[in-house]
PDB file of N, CA and C in Angstrom:
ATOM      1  N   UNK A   1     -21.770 -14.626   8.962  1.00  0.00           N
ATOM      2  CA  UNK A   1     -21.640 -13.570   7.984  1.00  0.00           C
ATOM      3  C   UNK A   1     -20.344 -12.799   8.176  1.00  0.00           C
ATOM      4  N   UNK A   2     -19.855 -12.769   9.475  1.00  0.00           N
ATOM      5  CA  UNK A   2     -18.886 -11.861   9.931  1.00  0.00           C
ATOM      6  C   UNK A   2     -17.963 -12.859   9.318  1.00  0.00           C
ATOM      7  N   UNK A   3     -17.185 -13.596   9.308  1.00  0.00           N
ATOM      8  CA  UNK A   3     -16.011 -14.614   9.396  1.00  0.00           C
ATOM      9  C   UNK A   3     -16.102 -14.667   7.393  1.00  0.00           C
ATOM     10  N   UNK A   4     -17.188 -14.810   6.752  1.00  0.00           N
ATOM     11  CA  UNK A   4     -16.924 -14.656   5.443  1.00  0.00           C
ATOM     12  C   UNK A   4     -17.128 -13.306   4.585  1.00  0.00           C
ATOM     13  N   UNK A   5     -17.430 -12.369   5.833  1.00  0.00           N
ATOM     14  CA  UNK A   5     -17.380 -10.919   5.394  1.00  0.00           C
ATOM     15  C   UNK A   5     -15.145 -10.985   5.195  1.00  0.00           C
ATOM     16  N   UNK A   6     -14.729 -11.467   6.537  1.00  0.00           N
ATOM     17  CA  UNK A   6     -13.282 -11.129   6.737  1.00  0.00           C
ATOM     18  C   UNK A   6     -12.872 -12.158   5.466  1.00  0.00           C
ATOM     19  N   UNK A   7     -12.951 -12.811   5.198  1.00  0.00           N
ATOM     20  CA  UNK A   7     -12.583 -14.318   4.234  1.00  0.00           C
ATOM     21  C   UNK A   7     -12.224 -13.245   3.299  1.00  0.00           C
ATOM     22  N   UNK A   8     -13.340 -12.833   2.482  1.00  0.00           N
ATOM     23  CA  UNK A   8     -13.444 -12.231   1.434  1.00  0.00           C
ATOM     24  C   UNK A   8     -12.935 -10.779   1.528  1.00  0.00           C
ATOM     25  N   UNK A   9     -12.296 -10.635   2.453  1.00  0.00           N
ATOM     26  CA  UNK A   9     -11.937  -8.921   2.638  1.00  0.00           C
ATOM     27  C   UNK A   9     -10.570  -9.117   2.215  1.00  0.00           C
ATOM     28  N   UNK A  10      -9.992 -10.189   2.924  1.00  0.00           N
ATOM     29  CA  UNK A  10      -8.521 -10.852   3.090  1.00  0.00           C
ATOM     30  C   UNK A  10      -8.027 -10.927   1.476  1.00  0.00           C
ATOM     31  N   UNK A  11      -9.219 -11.749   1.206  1.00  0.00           N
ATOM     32  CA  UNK A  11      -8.126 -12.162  -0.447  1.00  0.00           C
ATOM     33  C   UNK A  11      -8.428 -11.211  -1.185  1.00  0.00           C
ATOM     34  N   UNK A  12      -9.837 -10.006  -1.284  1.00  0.00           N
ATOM     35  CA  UNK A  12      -9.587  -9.181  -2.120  1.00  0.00           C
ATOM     36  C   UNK A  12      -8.045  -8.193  -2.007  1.00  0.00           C
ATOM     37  N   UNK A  13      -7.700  -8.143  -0.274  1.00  0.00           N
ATOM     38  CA  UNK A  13      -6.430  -7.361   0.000  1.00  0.00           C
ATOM     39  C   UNK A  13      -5.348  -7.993  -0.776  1.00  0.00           C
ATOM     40  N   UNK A  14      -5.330  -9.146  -0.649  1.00  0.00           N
ATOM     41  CA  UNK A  14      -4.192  -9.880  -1.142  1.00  0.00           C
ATOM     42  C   UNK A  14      -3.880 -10.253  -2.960  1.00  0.00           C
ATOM     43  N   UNK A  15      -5.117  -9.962  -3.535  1.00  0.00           N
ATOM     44  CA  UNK A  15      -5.469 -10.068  -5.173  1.00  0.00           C
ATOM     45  C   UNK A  15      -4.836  -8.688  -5.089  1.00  0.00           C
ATOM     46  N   UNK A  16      -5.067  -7.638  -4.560  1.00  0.00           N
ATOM     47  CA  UNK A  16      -4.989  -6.697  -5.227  1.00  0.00           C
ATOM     48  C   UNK A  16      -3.186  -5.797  -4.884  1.00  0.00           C
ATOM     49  N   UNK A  17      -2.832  -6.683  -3.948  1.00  0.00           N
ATOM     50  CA  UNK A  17      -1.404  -6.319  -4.016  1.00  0.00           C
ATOM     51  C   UNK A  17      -0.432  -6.889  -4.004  1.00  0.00           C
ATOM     52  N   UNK A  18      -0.636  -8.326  -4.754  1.00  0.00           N
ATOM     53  CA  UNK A  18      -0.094  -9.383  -5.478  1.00  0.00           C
ATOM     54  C   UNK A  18      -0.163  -8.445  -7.015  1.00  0.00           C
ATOM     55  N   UNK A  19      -1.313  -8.340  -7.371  1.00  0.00           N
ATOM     56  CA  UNK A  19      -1.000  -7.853  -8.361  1.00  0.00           C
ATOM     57  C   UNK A  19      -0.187  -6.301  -8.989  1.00  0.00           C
ATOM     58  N   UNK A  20      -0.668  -5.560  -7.802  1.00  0.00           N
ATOM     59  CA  UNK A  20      -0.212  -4.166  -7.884  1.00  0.00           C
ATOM     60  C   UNK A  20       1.105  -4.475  -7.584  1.00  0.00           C
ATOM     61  N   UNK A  21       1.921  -5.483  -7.036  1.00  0.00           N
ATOM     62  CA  UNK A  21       3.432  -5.819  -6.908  1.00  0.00           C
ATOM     63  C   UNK A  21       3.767  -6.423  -7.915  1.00  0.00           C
ATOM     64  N   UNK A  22       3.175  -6.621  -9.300  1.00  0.00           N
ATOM     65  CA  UNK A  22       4.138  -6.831 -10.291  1.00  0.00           C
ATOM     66  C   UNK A  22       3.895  -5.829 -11.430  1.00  0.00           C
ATOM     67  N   UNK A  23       3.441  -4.682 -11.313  1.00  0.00           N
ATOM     68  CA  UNK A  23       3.911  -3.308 -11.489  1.00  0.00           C
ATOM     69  C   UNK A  23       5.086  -2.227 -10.965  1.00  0.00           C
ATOM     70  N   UNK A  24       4.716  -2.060  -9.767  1.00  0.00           N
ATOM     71  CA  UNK A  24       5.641  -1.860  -9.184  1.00  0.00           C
ATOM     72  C   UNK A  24       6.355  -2.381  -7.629  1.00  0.00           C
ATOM     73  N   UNK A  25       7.327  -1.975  -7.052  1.00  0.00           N
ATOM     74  CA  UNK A  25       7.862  -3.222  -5.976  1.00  0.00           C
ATOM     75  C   UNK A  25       7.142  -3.033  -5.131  1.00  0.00           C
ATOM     76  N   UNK A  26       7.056  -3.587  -4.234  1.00  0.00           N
ATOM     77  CA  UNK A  26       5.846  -4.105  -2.623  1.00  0.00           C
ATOM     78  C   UNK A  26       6.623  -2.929  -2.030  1.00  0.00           C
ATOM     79  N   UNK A  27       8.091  -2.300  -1.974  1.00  0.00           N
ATOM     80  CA  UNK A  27       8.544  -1.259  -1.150  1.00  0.00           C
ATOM     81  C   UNK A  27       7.984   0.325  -1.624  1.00  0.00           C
ATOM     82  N   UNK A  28       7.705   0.546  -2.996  1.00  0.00           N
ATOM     83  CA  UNK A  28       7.537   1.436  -3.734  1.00  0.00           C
ATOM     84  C   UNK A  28       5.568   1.452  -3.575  1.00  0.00           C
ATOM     85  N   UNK A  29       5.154   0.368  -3.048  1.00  0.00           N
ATOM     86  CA  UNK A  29       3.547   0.490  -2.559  1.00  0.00           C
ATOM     87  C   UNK A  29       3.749   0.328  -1.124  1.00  0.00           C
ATOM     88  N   UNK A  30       4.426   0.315  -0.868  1.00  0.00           N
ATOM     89  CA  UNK A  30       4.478   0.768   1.343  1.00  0.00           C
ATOM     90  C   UNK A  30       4.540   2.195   0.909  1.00  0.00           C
ATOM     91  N   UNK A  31       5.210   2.589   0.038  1.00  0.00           N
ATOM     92  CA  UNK A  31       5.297   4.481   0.625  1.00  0.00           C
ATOM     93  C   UNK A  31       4.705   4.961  -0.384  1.00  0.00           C
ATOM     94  N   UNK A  32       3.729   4.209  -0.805  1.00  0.00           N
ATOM     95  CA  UNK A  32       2.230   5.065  -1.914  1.00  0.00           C
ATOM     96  C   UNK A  32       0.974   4.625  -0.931  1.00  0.00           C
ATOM     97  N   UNK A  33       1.359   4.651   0.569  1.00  0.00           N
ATOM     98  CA  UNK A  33       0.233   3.719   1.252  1.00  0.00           C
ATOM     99  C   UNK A  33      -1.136   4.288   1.683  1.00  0.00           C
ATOM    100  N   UNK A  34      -0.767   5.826   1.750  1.00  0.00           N
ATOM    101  CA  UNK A  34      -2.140   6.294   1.752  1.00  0.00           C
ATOM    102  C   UNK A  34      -3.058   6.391   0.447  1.00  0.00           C
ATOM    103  N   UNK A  35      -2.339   6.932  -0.511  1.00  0.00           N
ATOM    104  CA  UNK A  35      -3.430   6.901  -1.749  1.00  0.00           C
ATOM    105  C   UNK A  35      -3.653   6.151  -1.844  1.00  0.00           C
ATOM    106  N   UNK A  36      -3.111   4.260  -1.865  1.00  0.00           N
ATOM    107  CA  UNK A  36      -3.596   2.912  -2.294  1.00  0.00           C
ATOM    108  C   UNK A  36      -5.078   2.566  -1.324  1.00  0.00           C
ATOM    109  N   UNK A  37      -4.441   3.092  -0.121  1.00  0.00           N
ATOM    110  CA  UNK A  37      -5.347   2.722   0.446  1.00  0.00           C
ATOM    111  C   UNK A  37      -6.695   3.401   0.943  1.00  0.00           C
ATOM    112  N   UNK A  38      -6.466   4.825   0.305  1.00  0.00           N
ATOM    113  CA  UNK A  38      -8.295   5.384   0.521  1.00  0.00           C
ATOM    114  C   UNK A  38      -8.427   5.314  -1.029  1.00  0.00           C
ATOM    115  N   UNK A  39      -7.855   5.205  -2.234  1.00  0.00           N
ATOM    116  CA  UNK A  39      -8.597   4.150  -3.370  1.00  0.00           C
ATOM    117  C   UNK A  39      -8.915   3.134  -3.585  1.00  0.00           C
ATOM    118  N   UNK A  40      -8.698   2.681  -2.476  1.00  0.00           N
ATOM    119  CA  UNK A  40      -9.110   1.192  -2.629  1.00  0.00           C
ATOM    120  C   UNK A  40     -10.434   1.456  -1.510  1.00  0.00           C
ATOM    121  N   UNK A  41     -10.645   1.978  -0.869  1.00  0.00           N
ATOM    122  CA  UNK A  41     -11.394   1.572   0.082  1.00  0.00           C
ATOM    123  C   UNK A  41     -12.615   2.123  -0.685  1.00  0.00           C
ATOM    124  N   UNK A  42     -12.585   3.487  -1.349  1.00  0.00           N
ATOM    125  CA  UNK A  42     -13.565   4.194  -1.940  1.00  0.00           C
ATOM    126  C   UNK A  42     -13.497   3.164  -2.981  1.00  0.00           C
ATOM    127  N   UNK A  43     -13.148   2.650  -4.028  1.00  0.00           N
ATOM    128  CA  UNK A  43     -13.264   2.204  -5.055  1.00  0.00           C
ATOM    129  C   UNK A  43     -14.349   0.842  -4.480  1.00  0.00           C
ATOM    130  N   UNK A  44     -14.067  -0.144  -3.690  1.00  0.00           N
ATOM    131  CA  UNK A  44     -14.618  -0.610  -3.171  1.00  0.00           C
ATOM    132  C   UNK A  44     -16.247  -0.580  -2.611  1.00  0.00           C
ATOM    133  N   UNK A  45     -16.217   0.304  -1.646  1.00  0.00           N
ATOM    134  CA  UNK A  45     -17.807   1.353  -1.571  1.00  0.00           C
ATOM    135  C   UNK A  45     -18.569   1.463  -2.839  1.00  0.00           C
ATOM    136  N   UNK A  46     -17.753   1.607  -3.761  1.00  0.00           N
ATOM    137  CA  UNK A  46     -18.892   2.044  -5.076  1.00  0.00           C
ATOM    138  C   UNK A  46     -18.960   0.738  -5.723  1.00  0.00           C
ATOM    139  N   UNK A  47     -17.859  -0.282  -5.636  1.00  0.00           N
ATOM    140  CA  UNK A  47     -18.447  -1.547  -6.461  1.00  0.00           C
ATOM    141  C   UNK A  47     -19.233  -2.979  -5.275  1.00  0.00           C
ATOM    142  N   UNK A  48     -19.251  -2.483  -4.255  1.00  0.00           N
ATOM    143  CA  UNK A  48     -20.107  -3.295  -3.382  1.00  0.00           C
ATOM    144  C   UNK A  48     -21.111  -2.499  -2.605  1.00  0.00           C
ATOM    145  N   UNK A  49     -21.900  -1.145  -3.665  1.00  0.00           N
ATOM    146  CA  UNK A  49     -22.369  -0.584  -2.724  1.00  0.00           C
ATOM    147  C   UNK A  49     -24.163  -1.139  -2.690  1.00  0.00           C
ATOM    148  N   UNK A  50     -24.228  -2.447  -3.314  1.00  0.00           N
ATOM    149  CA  UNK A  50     -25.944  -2.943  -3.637  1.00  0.00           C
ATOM    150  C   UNK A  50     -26.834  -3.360  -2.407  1.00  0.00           C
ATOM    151  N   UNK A  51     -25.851  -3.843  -1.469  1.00  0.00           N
ATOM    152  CA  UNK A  51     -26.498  -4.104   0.134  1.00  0.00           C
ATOM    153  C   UNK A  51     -25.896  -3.818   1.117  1.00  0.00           C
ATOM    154  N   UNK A  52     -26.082  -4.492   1.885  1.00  0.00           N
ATOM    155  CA  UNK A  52     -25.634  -4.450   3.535  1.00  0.00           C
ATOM    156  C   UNK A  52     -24.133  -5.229   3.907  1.00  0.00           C
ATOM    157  N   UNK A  53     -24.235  -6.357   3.092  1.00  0.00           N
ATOM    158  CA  UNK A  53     -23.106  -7.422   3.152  1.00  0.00           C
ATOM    159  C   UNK A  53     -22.037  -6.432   2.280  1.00  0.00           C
ATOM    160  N   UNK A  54     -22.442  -6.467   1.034  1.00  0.00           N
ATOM    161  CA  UNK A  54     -21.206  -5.664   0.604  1.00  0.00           C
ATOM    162  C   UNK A  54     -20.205  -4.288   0.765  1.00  0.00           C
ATOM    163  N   UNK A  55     -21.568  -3.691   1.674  1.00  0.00           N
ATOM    164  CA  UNK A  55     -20.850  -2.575   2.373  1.00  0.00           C
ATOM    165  C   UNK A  55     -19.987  -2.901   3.368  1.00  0.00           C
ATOM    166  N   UNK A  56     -20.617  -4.321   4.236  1.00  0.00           N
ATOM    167  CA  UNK A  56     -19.099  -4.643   5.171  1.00  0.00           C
ATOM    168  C   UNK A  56     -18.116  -5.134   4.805  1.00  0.00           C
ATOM    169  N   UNK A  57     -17.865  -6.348   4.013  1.00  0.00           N
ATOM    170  CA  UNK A  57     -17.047  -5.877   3.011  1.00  0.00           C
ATOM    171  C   UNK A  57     -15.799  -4.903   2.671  1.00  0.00           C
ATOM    172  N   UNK A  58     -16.490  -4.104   2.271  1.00  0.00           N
ATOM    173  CA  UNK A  58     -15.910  -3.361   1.796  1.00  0.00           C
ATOM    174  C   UNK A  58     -15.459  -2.445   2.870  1.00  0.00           C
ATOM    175  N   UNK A  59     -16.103  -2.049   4.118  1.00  0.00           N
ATOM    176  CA  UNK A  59     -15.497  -1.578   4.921  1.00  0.00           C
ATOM    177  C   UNK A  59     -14.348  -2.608   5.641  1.00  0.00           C
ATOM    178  N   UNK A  60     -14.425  -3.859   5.755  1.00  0.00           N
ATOM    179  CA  UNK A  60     -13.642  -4.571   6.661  1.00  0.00           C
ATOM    180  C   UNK A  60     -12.414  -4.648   5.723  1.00  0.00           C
ATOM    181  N   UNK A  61     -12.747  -4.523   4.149  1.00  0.00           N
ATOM    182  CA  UNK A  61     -11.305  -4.766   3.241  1.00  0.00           C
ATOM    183  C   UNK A  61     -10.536  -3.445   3.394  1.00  0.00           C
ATOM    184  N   UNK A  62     -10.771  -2.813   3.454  1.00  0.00           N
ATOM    185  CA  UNK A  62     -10.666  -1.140   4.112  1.00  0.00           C
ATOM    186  C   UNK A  62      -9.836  -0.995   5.638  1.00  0.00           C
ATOM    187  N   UNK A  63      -9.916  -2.050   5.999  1.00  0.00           N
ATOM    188  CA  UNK A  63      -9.400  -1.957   7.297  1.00  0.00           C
ATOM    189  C   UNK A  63      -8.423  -2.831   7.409  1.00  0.00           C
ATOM    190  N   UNK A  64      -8.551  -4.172   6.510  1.00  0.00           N
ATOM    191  CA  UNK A  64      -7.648  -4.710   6.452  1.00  0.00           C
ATOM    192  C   UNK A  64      -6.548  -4.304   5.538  1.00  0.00           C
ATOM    193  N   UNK A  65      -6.947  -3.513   4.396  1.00  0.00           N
ATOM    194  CA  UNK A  65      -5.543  -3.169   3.482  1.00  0.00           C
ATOM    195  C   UNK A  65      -4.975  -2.239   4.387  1.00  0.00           C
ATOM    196  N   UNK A  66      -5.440  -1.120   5.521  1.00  0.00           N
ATOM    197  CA  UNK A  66      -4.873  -0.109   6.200  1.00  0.00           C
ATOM    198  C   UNK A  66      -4.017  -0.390   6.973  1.00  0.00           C
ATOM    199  N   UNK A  67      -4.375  -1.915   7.917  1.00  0.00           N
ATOM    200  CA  UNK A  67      -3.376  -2.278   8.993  1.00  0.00           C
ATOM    201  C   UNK A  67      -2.120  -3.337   7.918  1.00  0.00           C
ATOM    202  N   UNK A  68      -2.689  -4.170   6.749  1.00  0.00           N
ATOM    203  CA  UNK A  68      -1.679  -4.574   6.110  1.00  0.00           C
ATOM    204  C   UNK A  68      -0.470  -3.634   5.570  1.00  0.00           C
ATOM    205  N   UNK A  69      -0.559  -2.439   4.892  1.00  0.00           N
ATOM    206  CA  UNK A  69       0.210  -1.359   4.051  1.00  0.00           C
ATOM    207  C   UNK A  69       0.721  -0.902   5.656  1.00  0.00           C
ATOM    208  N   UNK A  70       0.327  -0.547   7.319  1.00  0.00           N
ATOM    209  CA  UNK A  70       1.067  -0.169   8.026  1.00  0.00           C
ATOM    210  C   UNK A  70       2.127  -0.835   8.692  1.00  0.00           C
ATOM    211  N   UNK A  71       1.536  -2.549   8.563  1.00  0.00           N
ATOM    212  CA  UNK A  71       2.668  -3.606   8.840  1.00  0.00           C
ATOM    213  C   UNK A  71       3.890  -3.436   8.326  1.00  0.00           C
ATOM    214  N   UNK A  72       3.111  -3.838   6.865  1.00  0.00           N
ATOM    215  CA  UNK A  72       4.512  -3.602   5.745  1.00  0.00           C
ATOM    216  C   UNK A  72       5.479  -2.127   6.170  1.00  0.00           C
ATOM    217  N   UNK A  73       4.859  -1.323   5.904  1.00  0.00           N
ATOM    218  CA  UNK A  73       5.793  -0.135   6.364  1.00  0.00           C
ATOM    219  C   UNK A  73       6.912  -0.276   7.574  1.00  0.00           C
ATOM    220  N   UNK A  74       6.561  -0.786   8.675  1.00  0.00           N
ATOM    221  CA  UNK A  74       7.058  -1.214   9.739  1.00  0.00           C
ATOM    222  C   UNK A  74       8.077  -2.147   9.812  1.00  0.00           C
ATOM    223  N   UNK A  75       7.993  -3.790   9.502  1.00  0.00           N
ATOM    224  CA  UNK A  75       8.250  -4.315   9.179  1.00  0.00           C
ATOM    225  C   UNK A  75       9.403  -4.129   7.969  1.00  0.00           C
ATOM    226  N   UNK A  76       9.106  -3.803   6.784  1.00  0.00           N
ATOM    227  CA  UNK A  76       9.790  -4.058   5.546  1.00  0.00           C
ATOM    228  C   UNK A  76      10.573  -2.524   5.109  1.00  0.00           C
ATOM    229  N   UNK A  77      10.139  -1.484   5.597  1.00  0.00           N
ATOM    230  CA  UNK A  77      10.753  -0.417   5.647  1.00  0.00           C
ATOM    231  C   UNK A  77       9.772  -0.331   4.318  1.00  0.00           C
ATOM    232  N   UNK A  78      10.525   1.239   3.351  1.00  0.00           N
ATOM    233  CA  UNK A  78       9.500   1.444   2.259  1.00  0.00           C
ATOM    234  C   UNK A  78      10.518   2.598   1.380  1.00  0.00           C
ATOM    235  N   UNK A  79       9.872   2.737   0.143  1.00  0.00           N
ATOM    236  CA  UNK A  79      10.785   3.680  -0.696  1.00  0.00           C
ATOM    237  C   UNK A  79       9.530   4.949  -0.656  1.00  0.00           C
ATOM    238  N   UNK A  80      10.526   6.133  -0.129  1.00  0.00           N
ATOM    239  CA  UNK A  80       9.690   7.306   0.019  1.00  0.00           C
ATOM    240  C   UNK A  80      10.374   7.942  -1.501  1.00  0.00           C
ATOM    241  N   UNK A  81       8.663   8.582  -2.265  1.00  0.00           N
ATOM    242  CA  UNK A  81       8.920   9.598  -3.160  1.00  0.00           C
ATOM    243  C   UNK A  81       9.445  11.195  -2.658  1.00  0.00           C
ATOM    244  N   UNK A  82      10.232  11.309  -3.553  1.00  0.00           N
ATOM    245  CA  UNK A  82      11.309  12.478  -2.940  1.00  0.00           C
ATOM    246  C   UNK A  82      11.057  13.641  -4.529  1.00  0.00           C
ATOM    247  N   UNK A  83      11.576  14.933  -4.044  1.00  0.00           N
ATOM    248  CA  UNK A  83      11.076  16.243  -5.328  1.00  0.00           C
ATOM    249  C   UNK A  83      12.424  16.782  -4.923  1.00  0.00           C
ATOM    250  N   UNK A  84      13.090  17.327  -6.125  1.00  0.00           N
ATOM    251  CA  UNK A  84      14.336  18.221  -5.597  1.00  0.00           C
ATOM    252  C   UNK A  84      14.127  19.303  -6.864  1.00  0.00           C
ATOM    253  N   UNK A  85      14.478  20.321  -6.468  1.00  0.00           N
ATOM    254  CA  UNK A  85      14.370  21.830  -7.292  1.00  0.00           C
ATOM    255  C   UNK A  85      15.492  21.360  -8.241  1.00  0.00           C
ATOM    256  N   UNK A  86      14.929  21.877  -9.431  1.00  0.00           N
ATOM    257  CA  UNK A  86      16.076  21.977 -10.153  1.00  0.00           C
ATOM    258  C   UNK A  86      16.031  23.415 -10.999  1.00  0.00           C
ATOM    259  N   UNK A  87      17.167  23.510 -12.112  1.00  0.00           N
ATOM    260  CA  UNK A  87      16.965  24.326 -12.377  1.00  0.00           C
ATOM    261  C   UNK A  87      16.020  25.017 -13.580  1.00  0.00           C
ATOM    262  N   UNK A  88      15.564  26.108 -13.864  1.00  0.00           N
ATOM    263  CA  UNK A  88      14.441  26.361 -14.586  1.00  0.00           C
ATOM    264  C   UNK A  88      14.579  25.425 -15.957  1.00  0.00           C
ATOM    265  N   UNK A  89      15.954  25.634 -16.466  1.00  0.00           N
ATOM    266  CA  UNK A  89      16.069  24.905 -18.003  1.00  0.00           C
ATOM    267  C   UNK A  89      16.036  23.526 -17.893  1.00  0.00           C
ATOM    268  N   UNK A  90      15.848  22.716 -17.253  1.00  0.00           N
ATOM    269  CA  UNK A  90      16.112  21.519 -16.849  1.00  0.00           C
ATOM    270  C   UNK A  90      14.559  21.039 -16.328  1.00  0.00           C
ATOM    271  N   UNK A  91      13.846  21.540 -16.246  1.00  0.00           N
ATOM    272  CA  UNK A  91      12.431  20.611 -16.172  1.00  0.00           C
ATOM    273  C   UNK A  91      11.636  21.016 -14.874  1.00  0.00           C
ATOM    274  N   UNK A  92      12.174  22.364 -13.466  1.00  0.00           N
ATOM    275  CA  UNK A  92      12.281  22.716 -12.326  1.00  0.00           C
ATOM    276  C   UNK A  92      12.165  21.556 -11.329  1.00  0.00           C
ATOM    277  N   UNK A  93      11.450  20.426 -11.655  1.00  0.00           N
ATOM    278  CA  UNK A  93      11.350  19.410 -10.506  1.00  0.00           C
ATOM    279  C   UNK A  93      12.068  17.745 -11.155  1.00  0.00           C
ATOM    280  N   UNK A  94      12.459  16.983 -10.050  1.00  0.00           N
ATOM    281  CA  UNK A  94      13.111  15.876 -10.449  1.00  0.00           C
ATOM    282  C   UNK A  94      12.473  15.130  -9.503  1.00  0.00           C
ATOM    283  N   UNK A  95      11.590  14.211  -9.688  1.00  0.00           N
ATOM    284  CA  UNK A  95      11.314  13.148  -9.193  1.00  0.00           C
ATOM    285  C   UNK A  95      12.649  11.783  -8.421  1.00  0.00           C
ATOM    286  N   UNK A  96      12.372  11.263  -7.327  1.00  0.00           N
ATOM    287  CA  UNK A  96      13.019  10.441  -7.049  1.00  0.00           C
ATOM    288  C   UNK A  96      12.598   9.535  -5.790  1.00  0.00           C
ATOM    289  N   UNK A  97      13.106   8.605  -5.830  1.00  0.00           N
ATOM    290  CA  UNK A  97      12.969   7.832  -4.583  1.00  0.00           C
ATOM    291  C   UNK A  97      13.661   7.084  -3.249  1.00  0.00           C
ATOM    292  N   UNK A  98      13.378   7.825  -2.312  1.00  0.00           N
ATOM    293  CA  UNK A  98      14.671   7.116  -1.053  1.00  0.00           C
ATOM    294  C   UNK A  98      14.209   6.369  -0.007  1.00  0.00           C
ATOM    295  N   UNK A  99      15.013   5.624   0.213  1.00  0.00           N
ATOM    296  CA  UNK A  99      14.736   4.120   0.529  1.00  0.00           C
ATOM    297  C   UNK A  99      14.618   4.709   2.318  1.00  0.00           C
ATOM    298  N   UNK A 100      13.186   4.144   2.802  1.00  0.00           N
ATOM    299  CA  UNK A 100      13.315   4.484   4.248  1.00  0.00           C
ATOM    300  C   UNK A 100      13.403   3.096   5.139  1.00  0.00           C
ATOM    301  N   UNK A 101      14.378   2.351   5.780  1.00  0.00           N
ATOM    302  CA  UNK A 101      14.864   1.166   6.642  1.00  0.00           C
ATOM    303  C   UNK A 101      13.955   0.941   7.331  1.00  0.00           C
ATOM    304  N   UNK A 102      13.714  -0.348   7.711  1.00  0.00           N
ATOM    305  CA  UNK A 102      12.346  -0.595   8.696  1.00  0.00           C
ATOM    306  C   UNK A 102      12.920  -0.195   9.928  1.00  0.00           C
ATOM    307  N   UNK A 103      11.507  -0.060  10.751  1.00  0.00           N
ATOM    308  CA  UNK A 103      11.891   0.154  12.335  1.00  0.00           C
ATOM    309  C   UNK A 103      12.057  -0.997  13.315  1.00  0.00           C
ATOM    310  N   UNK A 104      11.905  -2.159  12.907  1.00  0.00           N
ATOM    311  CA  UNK A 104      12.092  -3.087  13.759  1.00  0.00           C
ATOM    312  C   UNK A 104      13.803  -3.621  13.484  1.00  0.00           C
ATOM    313  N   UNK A 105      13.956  -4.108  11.757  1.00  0.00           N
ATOM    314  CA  UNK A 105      14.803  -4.539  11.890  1.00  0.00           C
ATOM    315  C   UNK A 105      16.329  -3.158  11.361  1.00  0.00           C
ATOM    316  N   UNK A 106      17.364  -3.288  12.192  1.00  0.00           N
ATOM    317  CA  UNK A 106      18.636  -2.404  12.143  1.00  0.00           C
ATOM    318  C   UNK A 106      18.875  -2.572  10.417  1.00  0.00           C
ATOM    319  N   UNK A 107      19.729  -1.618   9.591  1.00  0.00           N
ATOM    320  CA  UNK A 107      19.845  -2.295   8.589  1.00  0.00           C
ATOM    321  C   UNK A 107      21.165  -2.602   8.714  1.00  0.00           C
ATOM    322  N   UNK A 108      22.109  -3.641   9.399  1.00  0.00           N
ATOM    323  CA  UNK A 108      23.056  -3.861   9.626  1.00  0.00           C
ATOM    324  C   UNK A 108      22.424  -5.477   9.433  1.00  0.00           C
ATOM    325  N   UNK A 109      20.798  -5.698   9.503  1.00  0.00           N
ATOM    326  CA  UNK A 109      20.494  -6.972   9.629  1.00  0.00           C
ATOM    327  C   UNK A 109      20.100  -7.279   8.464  1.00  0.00           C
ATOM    328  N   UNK A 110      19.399  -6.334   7.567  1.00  0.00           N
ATOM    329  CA  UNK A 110      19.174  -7.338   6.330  1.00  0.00           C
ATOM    330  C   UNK A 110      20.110  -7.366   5.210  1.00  0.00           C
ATOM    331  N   UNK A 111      20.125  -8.558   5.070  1.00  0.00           N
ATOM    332  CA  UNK A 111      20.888  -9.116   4.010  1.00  0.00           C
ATOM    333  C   UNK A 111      20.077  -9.426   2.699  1.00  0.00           C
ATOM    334  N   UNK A 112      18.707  -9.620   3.107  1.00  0.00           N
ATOM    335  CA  UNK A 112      17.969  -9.789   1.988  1.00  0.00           C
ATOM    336  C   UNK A 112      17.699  -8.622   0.712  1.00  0.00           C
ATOM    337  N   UNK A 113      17.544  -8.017   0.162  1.00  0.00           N
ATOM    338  CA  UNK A 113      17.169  -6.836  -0.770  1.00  0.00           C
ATOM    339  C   UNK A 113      15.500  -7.251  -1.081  1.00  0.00           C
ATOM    340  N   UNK A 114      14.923  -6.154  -1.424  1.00  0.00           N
ATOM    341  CA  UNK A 114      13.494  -5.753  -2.082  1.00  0.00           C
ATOM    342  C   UNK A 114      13.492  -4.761  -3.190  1.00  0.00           C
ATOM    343  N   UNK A 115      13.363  -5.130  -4.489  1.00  0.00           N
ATOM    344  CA  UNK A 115      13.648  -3.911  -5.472  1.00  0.00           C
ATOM    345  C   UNK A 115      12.338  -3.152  -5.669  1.00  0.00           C
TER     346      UNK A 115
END
């Protein structure tokens, strides 16, 4: 039960941010990683909440999107949402986003890009 509790925890993680990455980029969901990931975990709870199996489940997909979204962060670096004052006639806040470099790799090393 345990091994197809994880089976099924895995690919719901992976359905759901395969897809949430062609909305927006896999870097722009590393630094939305807490809300993704206690909505997903709650969202989860309420649509597997009929037994016992689906509550693990749903807790183990819960655990796996948490350590996946902290990999990524690590690993792939992430785009942090940023607020700057502006001025009153102008809308007072400006949304934006800045790119935070992973911690493993220098960015002197990647050559690759992530939009």
């Amino acid at each position: 039960m345990v091994m197809s509790s994880l089976i099924v925890a895995i690919v719901l993680v992976a359905a759901i941010l395969v897809t949430a990455s062609r909305i927006l980029s896999f870097k722009t969901l590393l630094g939305l990683a807490t809300p993704i990931d206690v909505v997903f975990t709650v969202m989860l709870f309420f649509i597997f909440s009929g037994t016992l199996a689906g509550m693990v489940i749903a807790t183990i997909a819960g655990l796996v999107m948490a350590i996946t979204l902290s990999v990524g962060r690590y690993f792939f670096g992430y785009n942090q949402i940023t607020f700057a004052r502006k001025k009153w006639y102008k809308g007072f806040v400006s949304l934006g986003w800045r790119a935070v470099p992973s911690k493993i790799y220098p960015q002197e090393y990647q050559t690759w890009t992530y939009s």
